[in-house]
Protein backbone atom coordinates (compact mmCIF):
# COMPACT_ATOMS: atom_id res chain seq x y z
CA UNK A 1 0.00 0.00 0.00
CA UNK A 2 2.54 2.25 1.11
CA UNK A 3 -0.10 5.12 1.08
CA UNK A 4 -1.29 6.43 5.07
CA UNK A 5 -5.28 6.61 5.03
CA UNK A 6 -6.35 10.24 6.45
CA UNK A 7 -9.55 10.51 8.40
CA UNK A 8 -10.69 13.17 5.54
CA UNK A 9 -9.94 10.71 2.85
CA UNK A 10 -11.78 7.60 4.34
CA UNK A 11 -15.29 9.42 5.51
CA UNK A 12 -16.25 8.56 2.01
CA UNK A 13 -16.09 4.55 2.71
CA UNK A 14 -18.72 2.28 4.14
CA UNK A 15 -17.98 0.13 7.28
CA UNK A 16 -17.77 -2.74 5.01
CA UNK A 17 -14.77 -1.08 2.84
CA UNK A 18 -13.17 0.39 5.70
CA UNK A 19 -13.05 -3.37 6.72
CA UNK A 20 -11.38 -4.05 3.85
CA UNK A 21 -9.16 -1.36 3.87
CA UNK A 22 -7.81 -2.31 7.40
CA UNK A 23 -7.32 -6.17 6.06
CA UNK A 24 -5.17 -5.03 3.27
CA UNK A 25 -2.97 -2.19 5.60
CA UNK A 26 -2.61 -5.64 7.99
CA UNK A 27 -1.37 -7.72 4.86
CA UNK A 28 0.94 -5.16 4.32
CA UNK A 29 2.07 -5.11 7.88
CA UNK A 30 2.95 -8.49 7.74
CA UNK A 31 4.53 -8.21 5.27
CA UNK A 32 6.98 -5.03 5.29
CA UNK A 33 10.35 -5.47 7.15
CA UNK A 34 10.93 -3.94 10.79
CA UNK A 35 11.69 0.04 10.74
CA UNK A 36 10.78 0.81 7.22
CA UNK A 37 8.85 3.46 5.92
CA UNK A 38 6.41 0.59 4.60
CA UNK A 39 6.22 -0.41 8.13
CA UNK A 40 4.75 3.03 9.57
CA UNK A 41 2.55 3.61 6.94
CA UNK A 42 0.59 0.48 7.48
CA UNK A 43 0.67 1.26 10.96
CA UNK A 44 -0.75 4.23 10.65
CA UNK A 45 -3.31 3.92 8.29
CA UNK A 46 -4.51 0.90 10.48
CA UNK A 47 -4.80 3.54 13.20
CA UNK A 48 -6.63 5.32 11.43
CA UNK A 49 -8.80 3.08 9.62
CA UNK A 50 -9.82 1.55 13.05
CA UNK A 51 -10.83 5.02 14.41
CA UNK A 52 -12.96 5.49 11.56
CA UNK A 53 -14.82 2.37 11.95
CA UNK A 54 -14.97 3.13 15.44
CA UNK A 55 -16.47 6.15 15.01
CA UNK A 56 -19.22 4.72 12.64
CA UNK A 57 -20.11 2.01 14.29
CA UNK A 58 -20.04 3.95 17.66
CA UNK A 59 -23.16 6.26 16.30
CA UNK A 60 -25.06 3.85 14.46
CA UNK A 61 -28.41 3.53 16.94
CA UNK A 62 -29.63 0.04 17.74
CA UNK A 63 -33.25 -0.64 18.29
């Protein structure tokens, strides 16, 4: 991926993409070597991805 996810740039994704989003910055995670820039990225975009489906699933009302 190699690209960090902003909380601007993913309000236009469904819970169900975010999902996917956060699989593929874990794929690349496990797969990037220790103290790369790779490494950060994925890290952070997990972050952030996370706090956006937090956020979204935090306010959805349950009956």
């Amino acid at each position: 991926m190699s690209k960090i996810f902003t909380a601007a740039a993913l309000d236009h994704y469904s819970v169900p993409e975010l999902r996917t989003l956060f699989r593929q910055a874990q794929l690349d995670l496990a797969a990037s070597e220790a103290e790369t820039p790779e490494r950060r990225d994925a890290l952070a975009s997990m972050e952030n991805i996370s706090r956006a489906i937090a956020m979204r699933t935090a306010s959805t009302p349950t009956i």
